[in-house]
N, C-alpha and C. Protein backbone atom coordinates (compact mmCIF):
# COMPACT_ATOMS: atom_id res chain seq x y z
N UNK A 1 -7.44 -12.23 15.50
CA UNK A 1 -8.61 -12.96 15.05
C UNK A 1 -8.19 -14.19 14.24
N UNK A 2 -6.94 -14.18 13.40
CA UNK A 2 -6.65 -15.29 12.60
C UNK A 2 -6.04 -16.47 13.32
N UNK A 3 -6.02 -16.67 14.79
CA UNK A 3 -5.19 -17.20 15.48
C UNK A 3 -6.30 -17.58 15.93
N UNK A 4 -7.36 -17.85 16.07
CA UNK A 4 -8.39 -18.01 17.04
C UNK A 4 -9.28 -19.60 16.32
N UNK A 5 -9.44 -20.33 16.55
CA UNK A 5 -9.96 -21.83 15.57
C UNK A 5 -11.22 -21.17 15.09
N UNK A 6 -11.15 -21.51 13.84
CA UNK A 6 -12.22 -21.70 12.96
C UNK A 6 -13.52 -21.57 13.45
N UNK A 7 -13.98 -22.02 14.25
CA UNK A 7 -15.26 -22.43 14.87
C UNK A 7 -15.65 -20.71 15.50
N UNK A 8 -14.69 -20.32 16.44
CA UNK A 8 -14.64 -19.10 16.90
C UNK A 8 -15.10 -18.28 15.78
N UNK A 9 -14.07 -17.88 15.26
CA UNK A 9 -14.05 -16.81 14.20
C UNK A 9 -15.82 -17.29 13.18
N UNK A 10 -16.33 -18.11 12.96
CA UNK A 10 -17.45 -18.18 12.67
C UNK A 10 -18.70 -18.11 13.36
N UNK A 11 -18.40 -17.95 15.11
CA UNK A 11 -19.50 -17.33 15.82
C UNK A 11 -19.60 -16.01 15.36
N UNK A 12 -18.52 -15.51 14.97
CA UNK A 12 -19.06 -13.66 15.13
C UNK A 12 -19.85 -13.70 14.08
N UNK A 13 -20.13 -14.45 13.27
CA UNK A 13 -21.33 -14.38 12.23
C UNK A 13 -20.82 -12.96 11.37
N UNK A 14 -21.46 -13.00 10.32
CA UNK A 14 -21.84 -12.23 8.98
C UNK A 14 -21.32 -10.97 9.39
N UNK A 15 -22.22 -10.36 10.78
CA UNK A 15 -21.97 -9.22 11.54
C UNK A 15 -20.57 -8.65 11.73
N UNK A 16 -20.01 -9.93 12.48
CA UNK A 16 -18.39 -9.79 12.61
C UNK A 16 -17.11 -9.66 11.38
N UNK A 17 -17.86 -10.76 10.72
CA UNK A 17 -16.78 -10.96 9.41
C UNK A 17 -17.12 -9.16 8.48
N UNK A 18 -18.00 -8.81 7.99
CA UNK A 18 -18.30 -7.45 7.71
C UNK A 18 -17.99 -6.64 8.48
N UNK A 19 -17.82 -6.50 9.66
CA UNK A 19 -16.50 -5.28 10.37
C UNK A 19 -15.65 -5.45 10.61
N UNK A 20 -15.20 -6.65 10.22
CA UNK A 20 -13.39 -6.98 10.20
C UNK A 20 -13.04 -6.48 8.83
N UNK A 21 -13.94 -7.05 7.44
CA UNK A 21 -13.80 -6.07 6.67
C UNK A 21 -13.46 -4.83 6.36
N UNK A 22 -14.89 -4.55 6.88
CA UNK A 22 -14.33 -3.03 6.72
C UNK A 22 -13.61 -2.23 8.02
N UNK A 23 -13.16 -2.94 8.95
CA UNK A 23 -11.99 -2.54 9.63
C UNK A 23 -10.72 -2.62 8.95
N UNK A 24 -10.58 -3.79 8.09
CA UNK A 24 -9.19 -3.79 7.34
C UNK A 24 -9.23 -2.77 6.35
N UNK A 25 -10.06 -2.53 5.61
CA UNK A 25 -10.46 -1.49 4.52
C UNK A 25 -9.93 -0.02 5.15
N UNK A 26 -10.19 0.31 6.34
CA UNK A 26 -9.82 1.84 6.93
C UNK A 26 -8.35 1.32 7.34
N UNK A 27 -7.57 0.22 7.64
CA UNK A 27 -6.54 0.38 7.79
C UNK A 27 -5.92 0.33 6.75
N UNK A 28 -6.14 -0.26 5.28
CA UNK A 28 -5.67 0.21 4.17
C UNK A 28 -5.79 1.61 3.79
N UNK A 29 -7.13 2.07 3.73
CA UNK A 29 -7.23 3.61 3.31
C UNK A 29 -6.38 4.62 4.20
N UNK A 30 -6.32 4.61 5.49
CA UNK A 30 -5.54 5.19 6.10
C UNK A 30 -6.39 6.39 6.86
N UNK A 31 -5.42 7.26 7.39
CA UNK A 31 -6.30 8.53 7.46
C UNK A 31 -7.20 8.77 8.97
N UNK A 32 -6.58 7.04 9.80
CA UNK A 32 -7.46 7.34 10.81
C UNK A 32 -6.19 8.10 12.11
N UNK A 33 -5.31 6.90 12.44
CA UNK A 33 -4.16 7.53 13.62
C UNK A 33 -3.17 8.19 12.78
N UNK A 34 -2.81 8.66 10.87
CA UNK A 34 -1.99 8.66 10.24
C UNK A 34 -2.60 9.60 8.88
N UNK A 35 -2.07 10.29 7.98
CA UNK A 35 -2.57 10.73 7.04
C UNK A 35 -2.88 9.78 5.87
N UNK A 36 -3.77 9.65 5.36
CA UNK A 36 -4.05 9.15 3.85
C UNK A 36 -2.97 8.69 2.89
N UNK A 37 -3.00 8.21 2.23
CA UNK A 37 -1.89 8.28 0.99
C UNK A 37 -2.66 9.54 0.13
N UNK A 38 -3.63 9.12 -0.11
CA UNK A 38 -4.01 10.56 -1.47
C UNK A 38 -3.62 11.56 -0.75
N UNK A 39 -3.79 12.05 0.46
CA UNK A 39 -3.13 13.14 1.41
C UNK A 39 -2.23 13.75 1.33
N UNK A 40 -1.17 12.44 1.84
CA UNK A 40 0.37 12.73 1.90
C UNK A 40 0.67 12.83 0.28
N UNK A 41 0.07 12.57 -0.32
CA UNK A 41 0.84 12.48 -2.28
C UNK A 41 0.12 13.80 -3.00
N UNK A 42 -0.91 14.49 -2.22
CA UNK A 42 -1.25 16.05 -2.90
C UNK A 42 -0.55 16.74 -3.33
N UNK A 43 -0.91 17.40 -3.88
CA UNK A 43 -0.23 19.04 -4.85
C UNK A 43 1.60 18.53 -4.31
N UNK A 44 2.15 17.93 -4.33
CA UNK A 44 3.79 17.31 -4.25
C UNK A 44 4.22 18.15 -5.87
N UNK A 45 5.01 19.04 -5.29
CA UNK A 45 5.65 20.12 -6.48
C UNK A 45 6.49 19.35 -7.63
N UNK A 46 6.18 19.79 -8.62
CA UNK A 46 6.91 19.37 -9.96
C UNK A 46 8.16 18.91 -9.67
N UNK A 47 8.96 20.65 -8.75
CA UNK A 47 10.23 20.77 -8.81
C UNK A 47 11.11 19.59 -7.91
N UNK A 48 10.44 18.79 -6.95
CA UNK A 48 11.18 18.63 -6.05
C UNK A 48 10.73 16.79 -5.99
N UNK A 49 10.26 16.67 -7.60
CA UNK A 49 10.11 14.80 -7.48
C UNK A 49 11.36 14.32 -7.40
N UNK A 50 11.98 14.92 -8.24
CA UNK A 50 13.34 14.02 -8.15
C UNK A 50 14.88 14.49 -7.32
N UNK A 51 14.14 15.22 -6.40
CA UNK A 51 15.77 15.58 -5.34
C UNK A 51 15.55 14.60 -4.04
N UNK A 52 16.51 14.89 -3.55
CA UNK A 52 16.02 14.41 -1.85
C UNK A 52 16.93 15.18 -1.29
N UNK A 53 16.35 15.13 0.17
CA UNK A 53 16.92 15.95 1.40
C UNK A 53 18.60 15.14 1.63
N UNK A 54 19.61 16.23 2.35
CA UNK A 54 20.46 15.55 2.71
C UNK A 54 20.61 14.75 3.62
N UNK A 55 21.10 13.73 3.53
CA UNK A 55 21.13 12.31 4.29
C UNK A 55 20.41 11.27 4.31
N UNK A 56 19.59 12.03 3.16
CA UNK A 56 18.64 10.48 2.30
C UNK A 56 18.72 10.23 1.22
N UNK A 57 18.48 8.94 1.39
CA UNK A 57 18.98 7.98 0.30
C UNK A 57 18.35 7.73 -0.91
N UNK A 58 17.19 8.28 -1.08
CA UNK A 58 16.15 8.07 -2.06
C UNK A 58 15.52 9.48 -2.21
N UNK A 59 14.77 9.67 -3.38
CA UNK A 59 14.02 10.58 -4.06
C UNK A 59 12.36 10.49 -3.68
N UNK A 60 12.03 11.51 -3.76
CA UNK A 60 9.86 11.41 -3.44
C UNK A 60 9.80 10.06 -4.59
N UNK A 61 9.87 10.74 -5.89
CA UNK A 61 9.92 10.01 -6.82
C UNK A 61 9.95 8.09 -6.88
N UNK A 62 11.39 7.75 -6.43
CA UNK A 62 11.23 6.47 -5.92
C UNK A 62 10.71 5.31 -4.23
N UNK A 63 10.54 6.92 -3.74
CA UNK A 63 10.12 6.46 -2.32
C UNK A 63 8.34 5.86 -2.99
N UNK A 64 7.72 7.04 -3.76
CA UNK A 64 6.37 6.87 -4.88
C UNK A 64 6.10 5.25 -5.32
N UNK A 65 7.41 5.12 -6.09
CA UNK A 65 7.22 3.71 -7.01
C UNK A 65 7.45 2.93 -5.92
N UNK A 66 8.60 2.57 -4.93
CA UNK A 66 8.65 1.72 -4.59
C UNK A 66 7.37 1.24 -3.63
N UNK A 67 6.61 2.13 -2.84
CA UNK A 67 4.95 1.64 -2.58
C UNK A 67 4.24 1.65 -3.35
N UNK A 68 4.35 2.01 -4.80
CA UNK A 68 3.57 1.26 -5.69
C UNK A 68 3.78 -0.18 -6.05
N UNK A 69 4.97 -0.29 -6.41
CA UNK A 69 5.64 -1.49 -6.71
C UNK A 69 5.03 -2.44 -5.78
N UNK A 70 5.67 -2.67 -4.43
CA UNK A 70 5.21 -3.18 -3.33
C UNK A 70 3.80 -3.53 -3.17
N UNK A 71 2.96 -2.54 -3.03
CA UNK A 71 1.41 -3.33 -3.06
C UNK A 71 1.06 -3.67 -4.10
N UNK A 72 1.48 -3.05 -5.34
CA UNK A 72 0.78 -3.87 -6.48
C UNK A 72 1.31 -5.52 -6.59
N UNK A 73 2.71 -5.64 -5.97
CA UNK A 73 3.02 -7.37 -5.87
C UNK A 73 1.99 -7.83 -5.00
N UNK A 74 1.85 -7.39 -3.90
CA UNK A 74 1.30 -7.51 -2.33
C UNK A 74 -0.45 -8.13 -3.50
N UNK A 75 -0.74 -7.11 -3.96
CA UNK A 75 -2.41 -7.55 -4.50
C UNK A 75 -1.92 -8.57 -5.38
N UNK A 76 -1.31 -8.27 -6.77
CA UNK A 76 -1.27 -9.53 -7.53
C UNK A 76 -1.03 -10.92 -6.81
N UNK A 77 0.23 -10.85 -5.73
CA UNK A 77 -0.05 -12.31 -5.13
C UNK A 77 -1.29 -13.12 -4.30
N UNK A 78 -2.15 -11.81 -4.11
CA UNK A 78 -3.51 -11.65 -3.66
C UNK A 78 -4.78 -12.36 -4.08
N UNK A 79 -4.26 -12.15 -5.54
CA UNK A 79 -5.42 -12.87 -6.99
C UNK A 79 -5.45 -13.21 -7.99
N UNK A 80 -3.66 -13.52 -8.09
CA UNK A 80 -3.40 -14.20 -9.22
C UNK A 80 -1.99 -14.72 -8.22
N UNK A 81 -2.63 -16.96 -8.84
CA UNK A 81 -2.04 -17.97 -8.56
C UNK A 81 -0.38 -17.89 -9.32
N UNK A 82 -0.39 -17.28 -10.36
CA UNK A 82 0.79 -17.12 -11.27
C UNK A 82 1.12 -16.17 -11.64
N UNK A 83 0.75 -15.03 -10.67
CA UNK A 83 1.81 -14.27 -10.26
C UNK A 83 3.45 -14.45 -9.54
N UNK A 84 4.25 -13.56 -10.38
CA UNK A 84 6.25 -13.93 -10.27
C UNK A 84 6.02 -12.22 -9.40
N UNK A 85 6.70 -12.52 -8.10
CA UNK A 85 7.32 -10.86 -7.58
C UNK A 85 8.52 -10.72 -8.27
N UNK A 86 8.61 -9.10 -8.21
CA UNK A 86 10.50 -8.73 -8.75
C UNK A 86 11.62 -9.40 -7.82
N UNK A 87 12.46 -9.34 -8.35
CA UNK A 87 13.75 -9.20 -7.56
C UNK A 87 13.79 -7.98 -6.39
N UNK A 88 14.18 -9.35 -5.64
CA UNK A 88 14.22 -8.10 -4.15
C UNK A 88 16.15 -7.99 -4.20
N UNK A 89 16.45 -7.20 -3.67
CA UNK A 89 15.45 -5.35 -4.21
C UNK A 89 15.28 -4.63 -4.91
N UNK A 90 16.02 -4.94 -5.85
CA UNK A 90 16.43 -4.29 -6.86
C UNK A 90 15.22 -3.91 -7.95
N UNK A 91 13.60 -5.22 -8.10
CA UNK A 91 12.88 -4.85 -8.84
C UNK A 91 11.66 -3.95 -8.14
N UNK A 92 12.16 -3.52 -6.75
CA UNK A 92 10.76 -3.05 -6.24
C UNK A 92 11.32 -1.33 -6.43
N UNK A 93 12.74 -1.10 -6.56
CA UNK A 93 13.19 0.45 -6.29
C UNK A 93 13.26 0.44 -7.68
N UNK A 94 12.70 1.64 -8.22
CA UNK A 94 13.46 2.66 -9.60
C UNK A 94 14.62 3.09 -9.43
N UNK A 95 15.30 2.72 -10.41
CA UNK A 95 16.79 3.16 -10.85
C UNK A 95 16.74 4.50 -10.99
N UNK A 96 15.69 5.22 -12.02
CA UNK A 96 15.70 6.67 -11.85
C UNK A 96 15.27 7.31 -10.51
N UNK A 97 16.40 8.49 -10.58
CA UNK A 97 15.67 9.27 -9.62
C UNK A 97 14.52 10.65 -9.29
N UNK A 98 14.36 10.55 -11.05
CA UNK A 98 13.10 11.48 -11.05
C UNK A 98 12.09 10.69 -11.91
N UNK A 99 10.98 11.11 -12.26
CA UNK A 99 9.80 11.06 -13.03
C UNK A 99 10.18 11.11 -14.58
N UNK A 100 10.38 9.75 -15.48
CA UNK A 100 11.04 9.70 -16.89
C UNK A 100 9.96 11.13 -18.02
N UNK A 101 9.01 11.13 -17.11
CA UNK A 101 7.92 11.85 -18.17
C UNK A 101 7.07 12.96 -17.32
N UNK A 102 6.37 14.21 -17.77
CA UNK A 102 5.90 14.85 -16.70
C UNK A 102 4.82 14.64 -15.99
N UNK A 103 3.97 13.29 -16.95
CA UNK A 103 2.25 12.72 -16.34
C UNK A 103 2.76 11.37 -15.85
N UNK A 104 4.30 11.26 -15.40
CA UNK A 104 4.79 9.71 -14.89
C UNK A 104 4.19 9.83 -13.14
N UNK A 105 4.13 10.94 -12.75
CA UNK A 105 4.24 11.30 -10.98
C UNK A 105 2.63 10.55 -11.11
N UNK A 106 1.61 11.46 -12.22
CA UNK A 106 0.60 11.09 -11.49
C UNK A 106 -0.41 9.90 -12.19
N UNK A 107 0.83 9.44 -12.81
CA UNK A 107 0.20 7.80 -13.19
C UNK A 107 -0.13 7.03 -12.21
N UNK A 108 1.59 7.66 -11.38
CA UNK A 108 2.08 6.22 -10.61
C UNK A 108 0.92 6.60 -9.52
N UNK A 109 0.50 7.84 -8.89
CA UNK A 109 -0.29 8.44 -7.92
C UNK A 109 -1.29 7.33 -7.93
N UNK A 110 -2.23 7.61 -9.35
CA UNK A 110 -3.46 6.92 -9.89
C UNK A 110 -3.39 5.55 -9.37
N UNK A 111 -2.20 4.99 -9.85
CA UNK A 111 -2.07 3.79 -10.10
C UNK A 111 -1.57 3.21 -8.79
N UNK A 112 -1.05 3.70 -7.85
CA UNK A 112 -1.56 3.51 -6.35
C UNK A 112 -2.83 3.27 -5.59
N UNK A 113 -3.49 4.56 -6.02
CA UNK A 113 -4.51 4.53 -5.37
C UNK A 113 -5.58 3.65 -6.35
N UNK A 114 -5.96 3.10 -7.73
CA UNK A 114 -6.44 2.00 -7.93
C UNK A 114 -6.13 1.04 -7.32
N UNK A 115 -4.95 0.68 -7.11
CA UNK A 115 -4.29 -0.55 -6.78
C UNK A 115 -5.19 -1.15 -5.10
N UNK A 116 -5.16 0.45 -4.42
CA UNK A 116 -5.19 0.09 -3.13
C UNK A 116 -6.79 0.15 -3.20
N UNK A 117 -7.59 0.64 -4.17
CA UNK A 117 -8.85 0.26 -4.10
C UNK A 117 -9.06 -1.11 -4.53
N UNK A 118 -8.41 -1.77 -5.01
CA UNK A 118 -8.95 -3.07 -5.97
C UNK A 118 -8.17 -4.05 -4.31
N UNK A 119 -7.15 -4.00 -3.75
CA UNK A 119 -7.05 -4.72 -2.89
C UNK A 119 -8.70 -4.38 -1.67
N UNK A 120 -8.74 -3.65 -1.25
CA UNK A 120 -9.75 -3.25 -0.22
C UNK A 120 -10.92 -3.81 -1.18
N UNK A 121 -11.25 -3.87 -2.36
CA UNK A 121 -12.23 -4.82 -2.93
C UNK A 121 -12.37 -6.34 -2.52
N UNK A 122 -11.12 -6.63 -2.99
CA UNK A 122 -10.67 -8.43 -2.55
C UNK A 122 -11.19 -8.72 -1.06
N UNK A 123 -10.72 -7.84 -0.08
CA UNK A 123 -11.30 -7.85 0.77
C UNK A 123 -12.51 -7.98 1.98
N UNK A 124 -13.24 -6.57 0.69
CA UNK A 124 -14.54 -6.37 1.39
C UNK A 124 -15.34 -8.11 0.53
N UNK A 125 -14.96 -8.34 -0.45
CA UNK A 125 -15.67 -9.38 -0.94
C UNK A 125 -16.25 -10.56 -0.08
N UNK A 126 -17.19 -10.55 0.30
CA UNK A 126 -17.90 -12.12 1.27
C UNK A 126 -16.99 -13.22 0.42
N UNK A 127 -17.29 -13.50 -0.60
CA UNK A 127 -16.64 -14.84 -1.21
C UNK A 127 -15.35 -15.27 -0.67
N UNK A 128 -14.23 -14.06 -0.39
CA UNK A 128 -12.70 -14.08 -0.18
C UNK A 128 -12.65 -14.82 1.01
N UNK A 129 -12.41 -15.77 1.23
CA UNK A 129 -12.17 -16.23 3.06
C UNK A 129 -10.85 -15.33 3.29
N UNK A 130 -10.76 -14.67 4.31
CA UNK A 130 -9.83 -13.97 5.20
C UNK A 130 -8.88 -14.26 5.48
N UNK A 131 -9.22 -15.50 5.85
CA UNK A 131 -8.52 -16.41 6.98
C UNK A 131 -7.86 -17.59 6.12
N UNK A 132 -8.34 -18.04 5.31
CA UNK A 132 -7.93 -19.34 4.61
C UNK A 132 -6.53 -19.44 3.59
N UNK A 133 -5.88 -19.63 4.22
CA UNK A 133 -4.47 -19.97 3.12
C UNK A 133 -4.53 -19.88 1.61
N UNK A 134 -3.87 -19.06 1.00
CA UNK A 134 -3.59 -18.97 0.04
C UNK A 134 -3.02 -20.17 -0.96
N UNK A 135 -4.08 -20.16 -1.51
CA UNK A 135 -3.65 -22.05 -2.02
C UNK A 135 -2.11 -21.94 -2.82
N UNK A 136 -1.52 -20.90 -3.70
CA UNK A 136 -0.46 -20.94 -4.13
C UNK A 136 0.53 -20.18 -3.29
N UNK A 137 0.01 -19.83 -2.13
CA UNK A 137 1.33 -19.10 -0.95
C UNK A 137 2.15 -20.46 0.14
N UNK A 138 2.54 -20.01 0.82
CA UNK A 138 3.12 -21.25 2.00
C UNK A 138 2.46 -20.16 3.18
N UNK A 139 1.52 -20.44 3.67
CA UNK A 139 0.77 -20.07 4.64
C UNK A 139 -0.01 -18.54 4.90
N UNK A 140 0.14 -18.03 3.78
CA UNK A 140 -0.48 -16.70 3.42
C UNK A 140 -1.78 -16.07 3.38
N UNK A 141 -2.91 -15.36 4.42
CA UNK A 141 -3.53 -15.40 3.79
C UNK A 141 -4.43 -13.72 3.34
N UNK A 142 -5.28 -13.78 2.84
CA UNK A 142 -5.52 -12.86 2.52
C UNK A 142 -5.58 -11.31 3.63
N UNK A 143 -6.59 -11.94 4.66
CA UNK A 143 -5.93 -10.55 5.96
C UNK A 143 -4.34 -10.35 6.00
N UNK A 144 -3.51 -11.46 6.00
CA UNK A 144 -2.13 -11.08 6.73
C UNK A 144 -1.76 -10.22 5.15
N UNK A 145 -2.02 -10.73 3.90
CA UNK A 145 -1.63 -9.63 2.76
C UNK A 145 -1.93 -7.94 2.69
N UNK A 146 -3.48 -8.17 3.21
CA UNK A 146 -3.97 -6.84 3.25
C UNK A 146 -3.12 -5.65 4.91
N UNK A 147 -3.02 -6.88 5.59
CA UNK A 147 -2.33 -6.39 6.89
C UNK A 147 -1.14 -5.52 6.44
N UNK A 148 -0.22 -6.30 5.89
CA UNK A 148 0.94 -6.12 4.91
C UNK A 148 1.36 -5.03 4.21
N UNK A 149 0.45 -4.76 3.22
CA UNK A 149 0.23 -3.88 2.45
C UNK A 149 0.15 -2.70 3.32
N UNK A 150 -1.23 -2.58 4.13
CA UNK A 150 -1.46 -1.25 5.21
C UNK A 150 0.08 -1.32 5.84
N UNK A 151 0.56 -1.80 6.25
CA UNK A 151 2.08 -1.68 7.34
C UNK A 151 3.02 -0.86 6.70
N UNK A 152 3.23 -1.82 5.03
CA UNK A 152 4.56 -1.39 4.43
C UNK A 152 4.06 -0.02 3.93
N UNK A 153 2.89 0.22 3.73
CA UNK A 153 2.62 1.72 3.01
C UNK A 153 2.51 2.57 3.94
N UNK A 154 2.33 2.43 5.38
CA UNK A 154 2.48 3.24 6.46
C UNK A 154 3.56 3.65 6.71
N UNK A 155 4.62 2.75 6.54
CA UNK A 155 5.99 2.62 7.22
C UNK A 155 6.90 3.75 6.07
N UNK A 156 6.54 3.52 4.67
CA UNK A 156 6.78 4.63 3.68
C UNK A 156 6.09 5.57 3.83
N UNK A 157 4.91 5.81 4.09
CA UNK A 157 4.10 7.38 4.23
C UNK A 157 4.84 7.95 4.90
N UNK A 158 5.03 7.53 6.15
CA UNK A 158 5.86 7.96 7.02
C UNK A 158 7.05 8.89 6.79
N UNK A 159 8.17 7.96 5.82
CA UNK A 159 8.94 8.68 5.63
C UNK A 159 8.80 9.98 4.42
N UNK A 160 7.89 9.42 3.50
CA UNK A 160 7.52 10.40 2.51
C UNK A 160 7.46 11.51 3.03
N UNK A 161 6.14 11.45 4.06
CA UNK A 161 5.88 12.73 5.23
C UNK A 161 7.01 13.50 5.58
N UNK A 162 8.04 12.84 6.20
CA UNK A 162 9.38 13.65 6.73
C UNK A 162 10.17 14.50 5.34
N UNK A 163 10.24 13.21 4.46
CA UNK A 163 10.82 14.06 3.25
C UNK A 163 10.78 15.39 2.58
N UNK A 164 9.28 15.08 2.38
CA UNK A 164 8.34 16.55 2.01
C UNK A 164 7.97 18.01 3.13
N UNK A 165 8.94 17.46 4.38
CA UNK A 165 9.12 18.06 5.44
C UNK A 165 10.28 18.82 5.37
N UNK A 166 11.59 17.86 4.90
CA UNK A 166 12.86 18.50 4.98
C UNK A 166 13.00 19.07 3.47
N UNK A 167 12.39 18.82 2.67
CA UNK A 167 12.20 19.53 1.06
C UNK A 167 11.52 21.04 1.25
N UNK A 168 10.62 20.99 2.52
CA UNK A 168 9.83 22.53 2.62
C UNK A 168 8.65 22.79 2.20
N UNK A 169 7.71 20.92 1.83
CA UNK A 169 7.03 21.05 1.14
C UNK A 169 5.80 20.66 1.45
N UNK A 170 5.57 20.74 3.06
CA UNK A 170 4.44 19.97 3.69
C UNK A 170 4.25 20.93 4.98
N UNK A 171 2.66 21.29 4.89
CA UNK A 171 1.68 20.27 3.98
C UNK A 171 1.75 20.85 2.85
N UNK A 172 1.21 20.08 2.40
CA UNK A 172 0.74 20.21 0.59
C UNK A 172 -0.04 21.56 0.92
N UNK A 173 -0.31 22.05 -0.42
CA UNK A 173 -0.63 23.57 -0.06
C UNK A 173 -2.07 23.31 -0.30
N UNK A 174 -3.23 23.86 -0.55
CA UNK A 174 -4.79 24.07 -0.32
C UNK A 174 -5.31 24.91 -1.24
């Protein structure tokens, strides 16, 4: 749709632009070809934030932050002009490999899933043009961010999923 001239993309009228919306909104939330994030991040055992399976390289724990990390840059560059991202890579991964505190797991949980509500806000917003370049990006615009965001947090669910697979710990229990 963002490839299509201007003129186009403003026939689909009000109608169109509101289910591209909230088409991007379910591909952020997730949950349709893929599990949820609140899903995949349920009842995730005390014991097993900070191990990982053998032959991986990372912990639940920082697999956690680093898709927090990640979309919360992904939104701030979203809606704030003077917003700075971390150092790649080094500022998007935690150095630790467990949870510094025992309410750290479900800060960061929280603080995901705000995050990914306040982007799907930006979104659903009429005011936000979709389509229109990010006046402080080099050709950025708000769909391809939100696109972004849904991809890279898929592409980690993903592995989270397997993790909590080879840990013994999925599904989450009920």
């Amino acid at each position: 749709m963002g490839s299509e001239p201007r003129e186009v993309r403003m026939m689909a009228g009000a109608d169109g632009d509101k289910a591209f919306r909230d088409q991007l909104c379910q591909v952020l939330r997730g949950g349709m070809a893929f599990t949820s994030v609140a899903d995949a991040l349920a009842d995730f055992p005390t014991d097993k934030r900070g191990i990982s399976a053998k032959g991986v390289p990372y912990t639940p724990w920082q697999l956690l932050e680093h898709m927090r990390i990640a979309q919360w840059d992904i939104l701030e560059f979203s809606r704030n002009p003077r917003h700075e991202s971390p150092d790649w890579p080094d500022g998007y991964w935690p150095d630790d490999r467990a949870p510094a505190a025992a309410d750290a797991w479900d800060r960061s949980v929280r603080t995901l899933l705000d995050d990914l509500k306040a982007l799907q806000d930006l979104v659903r917003d009429p005011h936000n043009d979709l389509h229109a370049p990010l006046p402080h990006g080099d050709g950025q615009t708000l769909a391809r961010e939100a696109l972004l965001a849904a991809h890279h947090t898929a592409y980690h669910l993903g592995q989270f999923i397997l993790l909590r697979r080879l840990l013994g710990c999925w599904p989450p229990r009920k």
